[in-house]
PDB file of N, CA and C in Angstrom:
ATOM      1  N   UNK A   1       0.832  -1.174   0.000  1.00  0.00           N
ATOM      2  CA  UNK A   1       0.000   0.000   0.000  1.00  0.00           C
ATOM      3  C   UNK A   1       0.883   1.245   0.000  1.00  0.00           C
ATOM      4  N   UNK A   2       1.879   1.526   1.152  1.00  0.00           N
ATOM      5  CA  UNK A   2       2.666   2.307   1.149  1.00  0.00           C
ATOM      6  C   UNK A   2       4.029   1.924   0.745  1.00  0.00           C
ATOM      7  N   UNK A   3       4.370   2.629  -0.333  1.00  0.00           N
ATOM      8  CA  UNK A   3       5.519   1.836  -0.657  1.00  0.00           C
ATOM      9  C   UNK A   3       6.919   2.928  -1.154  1.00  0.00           C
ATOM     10  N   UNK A   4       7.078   3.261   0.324  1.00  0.00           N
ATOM     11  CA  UNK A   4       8.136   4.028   0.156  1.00  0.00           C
ATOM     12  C   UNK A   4       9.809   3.959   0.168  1.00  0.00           C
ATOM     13  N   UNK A   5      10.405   4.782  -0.208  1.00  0.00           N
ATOM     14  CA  UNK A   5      11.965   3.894  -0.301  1.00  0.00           C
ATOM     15  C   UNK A   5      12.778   4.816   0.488  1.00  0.00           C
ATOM     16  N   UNK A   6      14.210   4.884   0.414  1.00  0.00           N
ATOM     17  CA  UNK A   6      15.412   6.126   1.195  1.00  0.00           C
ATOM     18  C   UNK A   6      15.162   7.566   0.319  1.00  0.00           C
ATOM     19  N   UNK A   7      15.135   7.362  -1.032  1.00  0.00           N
ATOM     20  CA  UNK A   7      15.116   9.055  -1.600  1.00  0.00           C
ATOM     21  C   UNK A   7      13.853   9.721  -1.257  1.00  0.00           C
ATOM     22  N   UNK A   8      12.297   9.215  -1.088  1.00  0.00           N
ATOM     23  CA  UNK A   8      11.372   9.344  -0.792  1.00  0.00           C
ATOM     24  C   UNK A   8      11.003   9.901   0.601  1.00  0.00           C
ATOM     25  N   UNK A   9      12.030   9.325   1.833  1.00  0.00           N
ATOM     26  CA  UNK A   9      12.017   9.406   3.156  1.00  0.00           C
ATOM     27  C   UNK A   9      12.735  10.998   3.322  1.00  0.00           C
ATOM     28  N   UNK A  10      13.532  10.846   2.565  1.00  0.00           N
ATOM     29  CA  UNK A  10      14.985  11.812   2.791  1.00  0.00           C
ATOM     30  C   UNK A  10      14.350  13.139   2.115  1.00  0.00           C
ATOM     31  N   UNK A  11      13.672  13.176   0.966  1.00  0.00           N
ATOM     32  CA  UNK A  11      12.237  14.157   0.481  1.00  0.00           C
ATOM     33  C   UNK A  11      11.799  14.532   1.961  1.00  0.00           C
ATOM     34  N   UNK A  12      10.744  13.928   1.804  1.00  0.00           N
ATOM     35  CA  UNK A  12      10.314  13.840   3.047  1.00  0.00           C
ATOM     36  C   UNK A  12      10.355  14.522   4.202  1.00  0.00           C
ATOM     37  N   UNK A  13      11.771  14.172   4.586  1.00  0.00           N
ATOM     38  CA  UNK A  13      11.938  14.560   6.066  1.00  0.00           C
ATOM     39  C   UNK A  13      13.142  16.182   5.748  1.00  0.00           C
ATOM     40  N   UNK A  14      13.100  16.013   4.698  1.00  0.00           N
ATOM     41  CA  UNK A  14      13.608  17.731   3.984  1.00  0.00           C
ATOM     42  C   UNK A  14      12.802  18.495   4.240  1.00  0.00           C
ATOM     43  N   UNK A  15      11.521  18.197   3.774  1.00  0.00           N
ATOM     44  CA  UNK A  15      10.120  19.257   3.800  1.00  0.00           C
ATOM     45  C   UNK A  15      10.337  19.235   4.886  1.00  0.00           C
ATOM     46  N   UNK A  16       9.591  18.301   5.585  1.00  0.00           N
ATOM     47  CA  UNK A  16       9.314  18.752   6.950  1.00  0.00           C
ATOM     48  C   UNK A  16      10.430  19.405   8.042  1.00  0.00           C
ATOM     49  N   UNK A  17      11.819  19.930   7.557  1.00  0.00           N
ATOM     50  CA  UNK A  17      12.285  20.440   8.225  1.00  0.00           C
ATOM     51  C   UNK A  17      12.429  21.563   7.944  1.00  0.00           C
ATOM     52  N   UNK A  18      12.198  22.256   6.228  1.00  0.00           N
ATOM     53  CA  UNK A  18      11.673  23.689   6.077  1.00  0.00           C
ATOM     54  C   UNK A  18      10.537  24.024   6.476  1.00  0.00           C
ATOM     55  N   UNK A  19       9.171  23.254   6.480  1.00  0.00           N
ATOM     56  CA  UNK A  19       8.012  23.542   7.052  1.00  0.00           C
ATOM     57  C   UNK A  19       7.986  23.531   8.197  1.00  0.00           C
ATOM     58  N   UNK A  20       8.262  23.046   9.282  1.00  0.00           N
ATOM     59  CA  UNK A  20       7.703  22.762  10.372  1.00  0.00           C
ATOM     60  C   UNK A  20       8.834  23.352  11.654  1.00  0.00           C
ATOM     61  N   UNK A  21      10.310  23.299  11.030  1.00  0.00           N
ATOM     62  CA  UNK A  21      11.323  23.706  11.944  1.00  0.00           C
ATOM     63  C   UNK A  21      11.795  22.841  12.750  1.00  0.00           C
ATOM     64  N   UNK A  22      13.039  22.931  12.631  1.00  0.00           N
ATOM     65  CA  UNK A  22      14.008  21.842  13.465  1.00  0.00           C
ATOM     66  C   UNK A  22      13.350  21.862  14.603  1.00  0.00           C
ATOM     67  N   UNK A  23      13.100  23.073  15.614  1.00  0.00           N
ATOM     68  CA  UNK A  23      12.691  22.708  16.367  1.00  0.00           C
ATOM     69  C   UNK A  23      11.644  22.025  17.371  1.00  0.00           C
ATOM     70  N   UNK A  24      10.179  22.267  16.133  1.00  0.00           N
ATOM     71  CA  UNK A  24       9.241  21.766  16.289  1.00  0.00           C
ATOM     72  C   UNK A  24       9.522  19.922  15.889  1.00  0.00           C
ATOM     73  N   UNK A  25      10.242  19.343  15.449  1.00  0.00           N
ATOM     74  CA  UNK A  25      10.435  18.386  14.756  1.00  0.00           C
ATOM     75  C   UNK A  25       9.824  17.057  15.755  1.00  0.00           C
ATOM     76  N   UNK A  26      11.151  17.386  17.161  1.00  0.00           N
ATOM     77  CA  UNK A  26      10.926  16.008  18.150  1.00  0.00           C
ATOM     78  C   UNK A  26       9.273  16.078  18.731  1.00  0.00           C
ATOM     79  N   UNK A  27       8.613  16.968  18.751  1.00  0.00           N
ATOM     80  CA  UNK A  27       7.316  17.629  19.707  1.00  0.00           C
ATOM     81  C   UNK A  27       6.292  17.014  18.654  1.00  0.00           C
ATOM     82  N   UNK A  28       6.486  17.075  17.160  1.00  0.00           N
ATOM     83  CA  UNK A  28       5.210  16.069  16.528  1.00  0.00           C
ATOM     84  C   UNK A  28       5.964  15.153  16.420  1.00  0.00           C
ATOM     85  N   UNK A  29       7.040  14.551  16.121  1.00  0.00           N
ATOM     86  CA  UNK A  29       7.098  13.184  16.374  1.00  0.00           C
ATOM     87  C   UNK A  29       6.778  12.142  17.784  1.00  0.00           C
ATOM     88  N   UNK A  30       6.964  13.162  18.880  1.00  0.00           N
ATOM     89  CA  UNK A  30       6.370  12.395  20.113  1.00  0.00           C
ATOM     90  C   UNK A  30       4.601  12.168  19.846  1.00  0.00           C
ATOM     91  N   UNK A  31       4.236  13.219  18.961  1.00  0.00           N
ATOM     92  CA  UNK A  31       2.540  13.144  19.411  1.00  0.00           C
ATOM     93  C   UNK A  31       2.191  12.219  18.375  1.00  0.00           C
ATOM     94  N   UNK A  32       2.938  11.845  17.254  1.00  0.00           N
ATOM     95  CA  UNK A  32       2.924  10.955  15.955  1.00  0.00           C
ATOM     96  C   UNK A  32       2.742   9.696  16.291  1.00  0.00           C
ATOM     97  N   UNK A  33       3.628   9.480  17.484  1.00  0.00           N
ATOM     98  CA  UNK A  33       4.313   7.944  18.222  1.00  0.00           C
ATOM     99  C   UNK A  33       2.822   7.903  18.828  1.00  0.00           C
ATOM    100  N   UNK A  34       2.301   8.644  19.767  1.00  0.00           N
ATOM    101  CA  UNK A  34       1.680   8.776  20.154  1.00  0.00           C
ATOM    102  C   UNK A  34       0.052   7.637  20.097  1.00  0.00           C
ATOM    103  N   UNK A  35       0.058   8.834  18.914  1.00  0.00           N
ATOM    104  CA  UNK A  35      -1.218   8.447  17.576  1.00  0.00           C
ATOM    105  C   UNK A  35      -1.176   7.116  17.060  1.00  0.00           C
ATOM    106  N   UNK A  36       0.128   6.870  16.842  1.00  0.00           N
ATOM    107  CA  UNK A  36      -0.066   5.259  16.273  1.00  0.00           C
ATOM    108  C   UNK A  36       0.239   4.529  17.402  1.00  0.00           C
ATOM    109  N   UNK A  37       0.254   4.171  18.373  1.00  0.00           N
ATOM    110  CA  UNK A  37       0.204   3.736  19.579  1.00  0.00           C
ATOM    111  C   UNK A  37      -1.028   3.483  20.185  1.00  0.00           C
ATOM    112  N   UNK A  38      -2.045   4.149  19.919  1.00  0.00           N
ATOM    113  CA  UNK A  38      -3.620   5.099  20.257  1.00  0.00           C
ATOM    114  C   UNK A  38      -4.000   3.821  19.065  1.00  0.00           C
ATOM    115  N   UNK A  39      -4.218   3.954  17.670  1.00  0.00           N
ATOM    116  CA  UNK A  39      -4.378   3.433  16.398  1.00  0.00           C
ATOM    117  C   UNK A  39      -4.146   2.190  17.000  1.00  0.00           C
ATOM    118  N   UNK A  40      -2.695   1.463  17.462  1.00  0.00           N
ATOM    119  CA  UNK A  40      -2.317  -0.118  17.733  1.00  0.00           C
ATOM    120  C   UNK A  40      -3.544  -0.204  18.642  1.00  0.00           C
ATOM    121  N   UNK A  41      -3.020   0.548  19.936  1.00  0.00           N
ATOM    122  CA  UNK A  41      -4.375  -0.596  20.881  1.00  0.00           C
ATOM    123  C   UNK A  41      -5.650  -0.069  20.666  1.00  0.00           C
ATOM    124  N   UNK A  42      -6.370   0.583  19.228  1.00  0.00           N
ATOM    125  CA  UNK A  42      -8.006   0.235  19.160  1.00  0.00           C
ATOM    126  C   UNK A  42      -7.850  -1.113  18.183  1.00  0.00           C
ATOM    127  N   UNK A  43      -7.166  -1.361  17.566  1.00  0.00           N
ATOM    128  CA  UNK A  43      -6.849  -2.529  16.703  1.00  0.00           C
ATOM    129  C   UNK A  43      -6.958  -3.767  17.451  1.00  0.00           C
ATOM    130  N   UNK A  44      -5.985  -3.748  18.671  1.00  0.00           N
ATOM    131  CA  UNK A  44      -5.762  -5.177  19.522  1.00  0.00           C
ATOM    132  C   UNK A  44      -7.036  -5.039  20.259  1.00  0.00           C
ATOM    133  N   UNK A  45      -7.579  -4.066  20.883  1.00  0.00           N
ATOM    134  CA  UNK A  45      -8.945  -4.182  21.827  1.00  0.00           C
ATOM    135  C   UNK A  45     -10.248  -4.625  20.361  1.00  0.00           C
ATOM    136  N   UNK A  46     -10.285  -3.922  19.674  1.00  0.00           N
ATOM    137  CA  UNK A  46     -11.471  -4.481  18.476  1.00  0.00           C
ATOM    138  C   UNK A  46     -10.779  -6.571  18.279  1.00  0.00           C
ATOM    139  N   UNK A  47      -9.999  -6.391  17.665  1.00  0.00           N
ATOM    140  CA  UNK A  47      -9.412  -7.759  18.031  1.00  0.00           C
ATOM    141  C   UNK A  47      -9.737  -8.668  18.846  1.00  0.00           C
ATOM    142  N   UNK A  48      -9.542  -8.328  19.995  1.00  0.00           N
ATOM    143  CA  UNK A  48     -10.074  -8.897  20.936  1.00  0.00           C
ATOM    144  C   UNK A  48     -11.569  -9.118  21.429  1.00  0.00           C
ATOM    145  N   UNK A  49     -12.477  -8.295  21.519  1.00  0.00           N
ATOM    146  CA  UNK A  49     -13.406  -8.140  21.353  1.00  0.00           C
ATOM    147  C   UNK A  49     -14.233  -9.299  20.224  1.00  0.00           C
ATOM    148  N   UNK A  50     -13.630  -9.653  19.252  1.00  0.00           N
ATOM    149  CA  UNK A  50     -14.086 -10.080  18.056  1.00  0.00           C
ATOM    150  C   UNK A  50     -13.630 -11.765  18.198  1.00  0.00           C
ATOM    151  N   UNK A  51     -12.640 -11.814  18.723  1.00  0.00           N
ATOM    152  CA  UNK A  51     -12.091 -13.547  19.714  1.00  0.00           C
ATOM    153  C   UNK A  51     -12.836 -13.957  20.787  1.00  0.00           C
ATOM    154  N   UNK A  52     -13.504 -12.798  21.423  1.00  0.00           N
ATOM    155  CA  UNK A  52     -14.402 -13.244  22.386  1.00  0.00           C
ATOM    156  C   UNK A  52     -15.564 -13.407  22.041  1.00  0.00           C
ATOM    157  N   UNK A  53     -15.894 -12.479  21.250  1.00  0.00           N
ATOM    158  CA  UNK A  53     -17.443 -12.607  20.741  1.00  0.00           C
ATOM    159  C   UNK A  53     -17.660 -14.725  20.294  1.00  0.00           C
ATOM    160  N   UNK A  54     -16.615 -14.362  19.445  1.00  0.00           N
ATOM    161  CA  UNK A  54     -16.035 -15.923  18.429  1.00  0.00           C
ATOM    162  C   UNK A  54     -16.325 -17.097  19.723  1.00  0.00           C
ATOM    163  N   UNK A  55     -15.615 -16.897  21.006  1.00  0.00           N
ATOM    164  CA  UNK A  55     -16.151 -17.962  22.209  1.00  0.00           C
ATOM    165  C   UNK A  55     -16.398 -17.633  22.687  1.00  0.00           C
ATOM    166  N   UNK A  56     -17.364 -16.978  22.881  1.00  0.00           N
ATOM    167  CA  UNK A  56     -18.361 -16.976  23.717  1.00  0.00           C
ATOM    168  C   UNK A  56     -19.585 -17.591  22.799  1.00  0.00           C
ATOM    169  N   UNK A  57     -19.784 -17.508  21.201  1.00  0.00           N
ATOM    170  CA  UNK A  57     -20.566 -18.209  20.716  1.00  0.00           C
ATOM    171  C   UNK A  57     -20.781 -19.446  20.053  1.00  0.00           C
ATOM    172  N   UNK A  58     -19.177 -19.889  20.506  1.00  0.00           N
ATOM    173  CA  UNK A  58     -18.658 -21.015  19.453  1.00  0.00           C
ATOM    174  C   UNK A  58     -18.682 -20.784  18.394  1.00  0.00           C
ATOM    175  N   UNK A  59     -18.109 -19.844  18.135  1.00  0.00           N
ATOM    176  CA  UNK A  59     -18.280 -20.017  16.340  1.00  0.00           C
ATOM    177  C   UNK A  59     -16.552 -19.826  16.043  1.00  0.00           C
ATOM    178  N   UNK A  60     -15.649 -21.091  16.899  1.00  0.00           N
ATOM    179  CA  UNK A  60     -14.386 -20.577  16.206  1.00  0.00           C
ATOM    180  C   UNK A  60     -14.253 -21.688  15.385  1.00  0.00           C
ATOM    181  N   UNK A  61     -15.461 -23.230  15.878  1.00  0.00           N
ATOM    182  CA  UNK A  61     -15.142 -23.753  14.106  1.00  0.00           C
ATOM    183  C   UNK A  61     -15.632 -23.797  13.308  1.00  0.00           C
ATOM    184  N   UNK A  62     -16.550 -23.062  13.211  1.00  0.00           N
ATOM    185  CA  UNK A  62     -17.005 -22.659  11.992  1.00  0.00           C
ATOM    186  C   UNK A  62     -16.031 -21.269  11.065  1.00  0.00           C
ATOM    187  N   UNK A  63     -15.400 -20.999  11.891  1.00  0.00           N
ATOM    188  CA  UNK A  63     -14.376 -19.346  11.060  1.00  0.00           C
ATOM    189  C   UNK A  63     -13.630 -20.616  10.509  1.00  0.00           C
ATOM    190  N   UNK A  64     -12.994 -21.581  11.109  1.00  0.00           N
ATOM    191  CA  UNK A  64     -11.957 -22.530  10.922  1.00  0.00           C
ATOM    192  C   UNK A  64     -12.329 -23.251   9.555  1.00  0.00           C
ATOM    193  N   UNK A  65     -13.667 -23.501   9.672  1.00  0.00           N
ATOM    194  CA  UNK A  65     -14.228 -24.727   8.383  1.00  0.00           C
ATOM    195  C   UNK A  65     -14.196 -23.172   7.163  1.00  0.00           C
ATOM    196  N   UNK A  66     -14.581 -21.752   7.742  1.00  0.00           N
ATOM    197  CA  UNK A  66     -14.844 -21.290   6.380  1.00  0.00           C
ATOM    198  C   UNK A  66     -13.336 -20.961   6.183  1.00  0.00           C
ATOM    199  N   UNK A  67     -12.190 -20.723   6.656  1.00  0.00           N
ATOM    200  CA  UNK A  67     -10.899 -20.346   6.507  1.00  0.00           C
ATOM    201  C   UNK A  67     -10.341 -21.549   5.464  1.00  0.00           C
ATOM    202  N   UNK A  68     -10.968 -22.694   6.156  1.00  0.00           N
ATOM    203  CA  UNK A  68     -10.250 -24.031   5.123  1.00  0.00           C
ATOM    204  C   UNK A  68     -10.897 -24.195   3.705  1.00  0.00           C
ATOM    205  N   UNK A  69     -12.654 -23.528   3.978  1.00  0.00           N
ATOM    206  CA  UNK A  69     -13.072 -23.475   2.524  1.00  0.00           C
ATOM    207  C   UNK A  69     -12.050 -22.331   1.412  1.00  0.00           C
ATOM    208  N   UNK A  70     -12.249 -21.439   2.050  1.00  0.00           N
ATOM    209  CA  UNK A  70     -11.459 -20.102   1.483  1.00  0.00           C
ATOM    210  C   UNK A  70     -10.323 -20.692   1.021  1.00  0.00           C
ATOM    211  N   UNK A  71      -9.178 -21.016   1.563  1.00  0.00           N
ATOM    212  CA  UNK A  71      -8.197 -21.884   1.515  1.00  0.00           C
ATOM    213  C   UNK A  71      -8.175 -22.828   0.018  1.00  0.00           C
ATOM    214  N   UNK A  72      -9.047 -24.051   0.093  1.00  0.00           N
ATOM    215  CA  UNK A  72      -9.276 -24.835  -0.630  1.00  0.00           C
ATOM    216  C   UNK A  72      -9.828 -24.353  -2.127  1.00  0.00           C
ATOM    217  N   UNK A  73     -10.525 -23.260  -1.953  1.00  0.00           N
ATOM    218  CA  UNK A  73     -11.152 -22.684  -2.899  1.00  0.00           C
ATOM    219  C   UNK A  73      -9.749 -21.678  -3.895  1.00  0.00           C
ATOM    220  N   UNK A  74      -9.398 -21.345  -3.272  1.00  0.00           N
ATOM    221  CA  UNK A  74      -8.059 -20.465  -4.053  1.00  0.00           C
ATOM    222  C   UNK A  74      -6.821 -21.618  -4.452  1.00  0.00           C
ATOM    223  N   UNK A  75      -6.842 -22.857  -3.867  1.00  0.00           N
ATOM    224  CA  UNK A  75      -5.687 -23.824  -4.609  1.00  0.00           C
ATOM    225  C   UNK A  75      -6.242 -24.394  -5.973  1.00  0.00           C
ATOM    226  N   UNK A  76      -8.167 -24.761  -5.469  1.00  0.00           N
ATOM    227  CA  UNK A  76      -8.669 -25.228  -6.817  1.00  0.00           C
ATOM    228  C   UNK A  76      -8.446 -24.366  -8.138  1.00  0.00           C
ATOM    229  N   UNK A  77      -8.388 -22.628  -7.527  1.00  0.00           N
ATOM    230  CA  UNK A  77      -8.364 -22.047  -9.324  1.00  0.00           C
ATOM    231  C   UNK A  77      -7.068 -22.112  -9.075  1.00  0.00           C
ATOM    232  N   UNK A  78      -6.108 -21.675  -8.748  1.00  0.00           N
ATOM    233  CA  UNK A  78      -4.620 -22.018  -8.609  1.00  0.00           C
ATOM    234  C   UNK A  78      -4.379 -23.384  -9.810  1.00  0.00           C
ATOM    235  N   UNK A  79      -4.693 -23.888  -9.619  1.00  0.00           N
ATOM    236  CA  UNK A  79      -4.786 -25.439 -10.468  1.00  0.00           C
ATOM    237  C   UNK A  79      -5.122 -25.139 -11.403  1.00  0.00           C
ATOM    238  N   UNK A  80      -7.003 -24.648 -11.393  1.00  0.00           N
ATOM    239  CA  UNK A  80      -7.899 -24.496 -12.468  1.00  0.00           C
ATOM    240  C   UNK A  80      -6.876 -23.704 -14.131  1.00  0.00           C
ATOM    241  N   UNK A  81      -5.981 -22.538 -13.255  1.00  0.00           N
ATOM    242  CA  UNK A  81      -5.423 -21.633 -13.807  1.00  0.00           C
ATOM    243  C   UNK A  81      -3.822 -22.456 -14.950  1.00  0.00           C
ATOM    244  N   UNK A  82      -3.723 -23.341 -13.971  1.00  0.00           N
ATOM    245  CA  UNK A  82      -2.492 -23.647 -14.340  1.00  0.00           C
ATOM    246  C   UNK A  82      -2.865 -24.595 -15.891  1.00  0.00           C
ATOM    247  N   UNK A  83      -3.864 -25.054 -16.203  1.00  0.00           N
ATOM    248  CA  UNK A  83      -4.477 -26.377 -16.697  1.00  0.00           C
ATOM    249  C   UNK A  83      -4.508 -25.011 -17.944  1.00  0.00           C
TER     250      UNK A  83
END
């Protein structure tokens, strides 16, 4: 999705040191860290949330039987493709 490289970064972190100022630099990167930190644990709590839901209703073999359909279904055209 993001697919950035060293000349891209080094862009990058050029601008943002005419825009924003050396000195402002460390003060949004702490609140940056921050933010994606904030971002990780709504990810692991939704996550979680969604494993429990899963047992508390038994439905982890049924995710399991449709994971193996899914599974099975992408080797058959895999094949289908190769033929």
């Amino acid at each position: 999705m993001l697919d950035f490289g060293w000349p891209e970064l080094l862009v990058i972190m050029a601008v943002a040191v005419f825009v924003i100022g050396p000195k402002e630099i460390p003060q949004i990167m702490y609140m940056l860290g921050r933010f994606v930190r904030r971002l990780q644990y709504v990810r692991f709590a939704f996550s979680q949330q969604f494993d429990d839901f899963m047992q508390d209703h038994d439905l982890n073999e049924l995710r399991k039987d449709a994971d193996l359909r899914v599974e099975g279904d992408t080797d058959s055209e895999i094949e289908a493709d190769k033929e």
